[in-house]
Protein backbone atom coordinates (compact mmCIF):
# COMPACT_ATOMS: atom_id res chain seq x y z
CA UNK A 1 11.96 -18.85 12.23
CA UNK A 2 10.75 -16.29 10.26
CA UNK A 3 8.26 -13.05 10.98
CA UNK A 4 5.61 -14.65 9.09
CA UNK A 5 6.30 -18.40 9.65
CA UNK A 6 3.06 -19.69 8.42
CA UNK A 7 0.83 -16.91 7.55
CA UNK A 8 -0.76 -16.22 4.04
CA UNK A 9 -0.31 -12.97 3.15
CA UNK A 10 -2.48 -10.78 -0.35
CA UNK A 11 -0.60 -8.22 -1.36
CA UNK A 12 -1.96 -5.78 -4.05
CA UNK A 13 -0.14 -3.17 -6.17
CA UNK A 14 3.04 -5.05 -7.43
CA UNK A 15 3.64 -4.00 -11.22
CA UNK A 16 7.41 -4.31 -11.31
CA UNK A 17 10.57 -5.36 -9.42
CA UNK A 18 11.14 -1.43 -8.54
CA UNK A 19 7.43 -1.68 -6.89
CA UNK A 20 7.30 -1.44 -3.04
CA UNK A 21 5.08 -3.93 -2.86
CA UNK A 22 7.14 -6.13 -4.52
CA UNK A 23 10.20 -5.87 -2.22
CA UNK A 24 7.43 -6.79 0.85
CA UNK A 25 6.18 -9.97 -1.28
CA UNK A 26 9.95 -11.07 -1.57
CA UNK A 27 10.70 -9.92 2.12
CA UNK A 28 7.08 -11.75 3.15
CA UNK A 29 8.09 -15.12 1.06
CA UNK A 30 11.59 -15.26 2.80
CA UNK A 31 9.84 -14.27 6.44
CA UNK A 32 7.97 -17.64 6.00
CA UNK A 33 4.56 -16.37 4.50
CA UNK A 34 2.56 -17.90 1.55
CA UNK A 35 1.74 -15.07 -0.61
CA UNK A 36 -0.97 -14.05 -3.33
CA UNK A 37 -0.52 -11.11 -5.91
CA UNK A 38 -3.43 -9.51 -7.23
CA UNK A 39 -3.32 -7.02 -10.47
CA UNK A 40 -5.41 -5.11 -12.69
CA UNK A 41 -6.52 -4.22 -16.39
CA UNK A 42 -3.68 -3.55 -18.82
CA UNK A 43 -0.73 -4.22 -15.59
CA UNK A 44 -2.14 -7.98 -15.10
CA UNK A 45 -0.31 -9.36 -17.07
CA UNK A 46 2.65 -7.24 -16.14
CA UNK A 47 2.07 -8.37 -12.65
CA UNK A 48 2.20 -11.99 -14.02
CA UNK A 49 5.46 -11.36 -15.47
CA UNK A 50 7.14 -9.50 -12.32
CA UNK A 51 5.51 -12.67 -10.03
CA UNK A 52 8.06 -14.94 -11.57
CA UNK A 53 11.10 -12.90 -10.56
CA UNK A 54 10.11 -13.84 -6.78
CA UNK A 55 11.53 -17.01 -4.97
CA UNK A 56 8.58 -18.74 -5.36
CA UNK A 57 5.91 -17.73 -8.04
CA UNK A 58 2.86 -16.40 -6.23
CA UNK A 59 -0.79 -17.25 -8.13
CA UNK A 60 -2.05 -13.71 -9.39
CA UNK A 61 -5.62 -12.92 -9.13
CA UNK A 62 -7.24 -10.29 -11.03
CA UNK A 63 -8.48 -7.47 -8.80
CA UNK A 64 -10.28 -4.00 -10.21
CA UNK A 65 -11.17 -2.21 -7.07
CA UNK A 66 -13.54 -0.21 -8.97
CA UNK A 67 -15.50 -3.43 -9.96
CA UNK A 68 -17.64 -5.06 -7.33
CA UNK A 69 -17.68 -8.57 -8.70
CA UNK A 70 -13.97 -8.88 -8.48
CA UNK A 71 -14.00 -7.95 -4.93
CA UNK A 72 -16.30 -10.81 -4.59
CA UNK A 73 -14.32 -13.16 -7.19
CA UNK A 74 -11.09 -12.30 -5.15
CA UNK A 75 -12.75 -13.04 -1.65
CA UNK A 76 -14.09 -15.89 -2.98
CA UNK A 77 -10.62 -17.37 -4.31
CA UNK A 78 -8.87 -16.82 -1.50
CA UNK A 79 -11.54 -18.73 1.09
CA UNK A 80 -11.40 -21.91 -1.28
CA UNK A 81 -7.45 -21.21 -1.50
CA UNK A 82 -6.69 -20.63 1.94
CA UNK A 83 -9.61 -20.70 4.35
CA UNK A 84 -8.46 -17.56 5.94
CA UNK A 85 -6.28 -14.21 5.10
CA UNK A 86 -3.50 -13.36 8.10
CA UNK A 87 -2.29 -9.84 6.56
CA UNK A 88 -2.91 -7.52 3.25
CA UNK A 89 -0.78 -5.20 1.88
CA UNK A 90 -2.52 -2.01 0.49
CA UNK A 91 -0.56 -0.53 -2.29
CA UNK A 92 -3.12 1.01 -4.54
CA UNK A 93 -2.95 4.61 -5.81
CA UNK A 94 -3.69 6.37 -9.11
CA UNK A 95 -4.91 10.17 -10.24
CA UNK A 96 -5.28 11.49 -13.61
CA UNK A 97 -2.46 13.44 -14.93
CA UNK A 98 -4.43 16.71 -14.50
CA UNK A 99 -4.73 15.81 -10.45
CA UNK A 100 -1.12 16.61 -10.35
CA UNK A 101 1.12 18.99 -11.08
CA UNK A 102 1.44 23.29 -10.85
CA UNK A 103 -2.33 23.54 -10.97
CA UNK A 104 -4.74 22.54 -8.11
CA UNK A 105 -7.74 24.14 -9.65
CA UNK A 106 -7.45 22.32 -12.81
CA UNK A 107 -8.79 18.69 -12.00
CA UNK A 108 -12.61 18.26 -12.52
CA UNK A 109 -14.83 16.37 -10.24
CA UNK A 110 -15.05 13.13 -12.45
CA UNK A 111 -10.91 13.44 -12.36
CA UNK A 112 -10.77 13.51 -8.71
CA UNK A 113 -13.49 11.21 -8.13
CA UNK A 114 -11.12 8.41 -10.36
CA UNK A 115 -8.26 9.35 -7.94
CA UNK A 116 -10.74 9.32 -4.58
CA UNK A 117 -11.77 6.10 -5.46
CA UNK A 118 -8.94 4.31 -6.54
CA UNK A 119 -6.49 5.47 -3.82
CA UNK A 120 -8.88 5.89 -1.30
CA UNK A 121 -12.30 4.02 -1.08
CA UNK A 122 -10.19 0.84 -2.36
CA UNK A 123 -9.15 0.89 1.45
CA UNK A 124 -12.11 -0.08 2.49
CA UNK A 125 -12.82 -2.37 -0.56
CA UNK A 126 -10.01 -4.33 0.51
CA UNK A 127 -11.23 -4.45 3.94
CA UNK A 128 -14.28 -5.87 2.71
CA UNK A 129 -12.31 -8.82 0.82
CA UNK A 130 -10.18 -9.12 4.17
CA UNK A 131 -12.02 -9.21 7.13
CA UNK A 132 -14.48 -11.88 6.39
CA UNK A 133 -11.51 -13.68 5.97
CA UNK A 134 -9.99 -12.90 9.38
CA UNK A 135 -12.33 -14.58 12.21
CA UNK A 136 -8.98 -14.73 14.22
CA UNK A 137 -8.01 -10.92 13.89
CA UNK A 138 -5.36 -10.22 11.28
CA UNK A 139 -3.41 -7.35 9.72
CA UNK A 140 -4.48 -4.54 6.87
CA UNK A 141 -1.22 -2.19 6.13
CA UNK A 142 -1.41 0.83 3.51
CA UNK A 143 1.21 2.36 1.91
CA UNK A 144 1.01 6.16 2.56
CA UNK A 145 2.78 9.77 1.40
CA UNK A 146 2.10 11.23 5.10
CA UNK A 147 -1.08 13.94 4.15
CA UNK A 148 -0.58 15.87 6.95
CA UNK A 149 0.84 18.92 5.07
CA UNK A 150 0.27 20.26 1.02
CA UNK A 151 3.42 19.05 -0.35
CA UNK A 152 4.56 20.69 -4.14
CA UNK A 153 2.60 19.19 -7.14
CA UNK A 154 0.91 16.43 -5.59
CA UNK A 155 -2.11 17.73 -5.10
CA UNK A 156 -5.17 15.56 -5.79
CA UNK A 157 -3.43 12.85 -4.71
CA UNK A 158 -2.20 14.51 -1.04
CA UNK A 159 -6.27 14.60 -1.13
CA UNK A 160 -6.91 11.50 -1.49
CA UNK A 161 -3.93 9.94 0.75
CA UNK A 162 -5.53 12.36 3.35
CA UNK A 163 -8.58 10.79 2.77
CA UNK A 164 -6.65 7.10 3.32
CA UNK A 165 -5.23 8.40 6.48
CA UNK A 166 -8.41 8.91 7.98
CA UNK A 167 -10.32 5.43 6.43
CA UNK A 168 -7.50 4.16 8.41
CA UNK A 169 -8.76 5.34 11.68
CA UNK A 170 -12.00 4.50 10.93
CA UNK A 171 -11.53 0.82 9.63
CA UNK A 172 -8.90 0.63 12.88
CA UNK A 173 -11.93 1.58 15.12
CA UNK A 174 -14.29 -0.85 13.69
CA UNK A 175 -12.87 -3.67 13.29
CA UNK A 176 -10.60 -3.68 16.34
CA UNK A 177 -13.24 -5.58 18.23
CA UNK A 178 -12.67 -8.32 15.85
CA UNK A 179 -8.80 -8.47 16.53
CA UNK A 180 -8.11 -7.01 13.09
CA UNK A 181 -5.63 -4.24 12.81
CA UNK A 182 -5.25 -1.20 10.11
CA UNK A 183 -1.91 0.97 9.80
CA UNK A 184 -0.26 2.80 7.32
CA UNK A 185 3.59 3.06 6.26
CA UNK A 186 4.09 6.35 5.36
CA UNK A 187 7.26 6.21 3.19
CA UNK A 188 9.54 8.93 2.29
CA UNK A 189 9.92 9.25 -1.94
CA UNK A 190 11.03 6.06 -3.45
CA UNK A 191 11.78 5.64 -7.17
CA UNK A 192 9.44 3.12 -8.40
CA UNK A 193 7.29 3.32 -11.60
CA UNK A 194 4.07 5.42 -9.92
CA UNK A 195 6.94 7.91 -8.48
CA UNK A 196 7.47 8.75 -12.22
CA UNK A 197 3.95 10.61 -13.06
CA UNK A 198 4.72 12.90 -9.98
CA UNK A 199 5.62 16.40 -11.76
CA UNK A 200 8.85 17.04 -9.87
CA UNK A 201 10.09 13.53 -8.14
CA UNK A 202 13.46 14.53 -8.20
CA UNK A 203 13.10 17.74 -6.02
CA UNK A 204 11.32 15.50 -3.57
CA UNK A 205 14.14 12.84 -3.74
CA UNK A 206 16.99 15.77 -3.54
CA UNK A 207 15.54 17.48 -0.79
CA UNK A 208 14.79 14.12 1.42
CA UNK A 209 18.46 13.07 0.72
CA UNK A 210 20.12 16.76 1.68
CA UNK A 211 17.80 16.93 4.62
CA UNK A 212 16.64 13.77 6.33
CA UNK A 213 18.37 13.35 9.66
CA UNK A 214 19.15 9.51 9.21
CA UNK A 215 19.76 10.22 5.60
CA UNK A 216 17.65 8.82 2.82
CA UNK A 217 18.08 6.82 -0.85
CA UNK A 218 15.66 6.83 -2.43
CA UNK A 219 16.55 4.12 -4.78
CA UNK A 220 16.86 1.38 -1.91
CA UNK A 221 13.21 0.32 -0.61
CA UNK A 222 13.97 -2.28 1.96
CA UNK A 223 13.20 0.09 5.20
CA UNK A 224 9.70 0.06 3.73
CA UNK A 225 9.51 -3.38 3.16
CA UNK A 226 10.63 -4.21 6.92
CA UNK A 227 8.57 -1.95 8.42
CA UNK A 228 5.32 -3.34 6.23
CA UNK A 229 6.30 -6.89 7.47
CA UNK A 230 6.34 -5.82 11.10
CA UNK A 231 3.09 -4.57 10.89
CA UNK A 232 2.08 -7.61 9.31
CA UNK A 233 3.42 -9.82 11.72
CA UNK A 234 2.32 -10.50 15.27
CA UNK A 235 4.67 -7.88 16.90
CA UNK A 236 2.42 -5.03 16.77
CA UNK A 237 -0.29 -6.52 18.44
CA UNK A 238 -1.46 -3.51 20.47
CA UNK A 239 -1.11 -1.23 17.40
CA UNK A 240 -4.04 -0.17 15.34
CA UNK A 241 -5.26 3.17 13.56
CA UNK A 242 -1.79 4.70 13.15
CA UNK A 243 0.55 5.77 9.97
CA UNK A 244 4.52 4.72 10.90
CA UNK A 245 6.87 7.09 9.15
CA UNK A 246 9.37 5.05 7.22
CA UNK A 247 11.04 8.68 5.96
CA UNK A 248 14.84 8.84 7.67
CA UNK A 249 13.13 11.56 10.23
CA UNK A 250 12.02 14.10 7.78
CA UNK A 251 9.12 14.22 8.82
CA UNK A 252 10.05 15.34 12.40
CA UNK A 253 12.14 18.07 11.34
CA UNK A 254 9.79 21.04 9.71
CA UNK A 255 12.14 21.48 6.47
């Protein structure tokens, strides 16, 4: 038997075989779930493409967080599809290029409000797909870059994951009632396509390696994938409004 024998599982944010959202679709699949990809604009039909590399092709729906009648469109699908929704995967993030980098002042309001609201208030629009969906309690995970310090060139985006961190809580304290549970993975740097527009990626990835106490690569993304299926499965059932580093102990350590 598998984790997720018999659940149906959306995950968002899969663009291509590198994503971390697609090594928890393939992880979910083999765990037993039934699984539905969502994608966006210009990457939908790269999404298409990347669904067929999985064991079993997953039906891709088209999902803009920023437009309110996909929300509905999606929601919609997946009640005539499925009935009910057992687990989501958040993996949405983007910033303008000016959000990141050497300068913090730089970024104007309509730049940060893009990033805000696609890495950020998209937390809650999933939530709003999801837990109509849930009348048995289910499972919302996030993927996170813990927020809790100002890390080198991120920026805008440490902003707006900070902001994520603490729609978590919030979502976690009002829908708990309901059975339905919100956590986020906070991952150490992996190399996937979105760690590519971060202005110095390798500095994060040689300083996690040198100085993570379990050691860290950040080419292999499975500990990520694991620990997203655990939270989507039924052994966490107690577990609600937190942020799980996934990091090999950096975290802990104050480097």
């Amino acid at each position: 038997m598998g984790l997720l024998d018999g659940k149906r599982i959306l995950i968002t944010g899969v663009l291509t075989d590198s994503s971390l959202a697609f090594g928890t679709a393939q992880m979910a699949q083999r765990e037993g779930a039934e699984v539905v990809l969502t994608g966006a604009g210009r990457g939908l039909r790269l999404t298409q493409r990347t669904a067929r590399k999985l064991d079993t092709e997953p039906e891709v729906l088209e999902l803009d967080v920023t437009d309110p009648a996909h929300v509905v469109a999606v929601r919609d699908a997946l009640a005539e599809k499925w009935g009910s929704v057992d687990g989501v995967l958040h993996a949405i993030g983007f910033a303008p290029e000016v959000c990141l980098g050497d300068d913090f002042m730089e970024a104007t309001w309509d730049d940060v409000s893009t990033a805000l609201h696609i890495s950020t208030f998209s937390y809650k629009t999933i939530a709003e797909i999801a837990v109509p969906l849930m009348p048995n309690g289910g499972s919302v995970v996030g993927l996170d870059f813990d927020a809790t310090v100002a890390w080198p060139t991120y920026n805008w985006m440490g902003v707006a994951k900070a902001g994520l961190e603490s729609a978590n809580r919030y979502l976690a304290r009002q829908h708990g009632p309901a059975g339905i549970r919100f956590n986020l993975v906070a991952a150490g740097p992996i190399r996937t396509t979105a760690a590519k527009s971060i202005p110095g990626f390798n500095d994060f990835q040689d300083v996690w390696e040198s100085k993570a106490p379990l050691g860290w690569d950040a080419k292999d993304p499975t500990a990520v994938s694991k620990a997203s299926i655990a939270m989507l499965s039924d052994w966490f059932p107690q577990t609600t409004g937190s942020m799980i580093h996934v990091d090999g102990g950096y975290h802990a350590i104050g480097a």
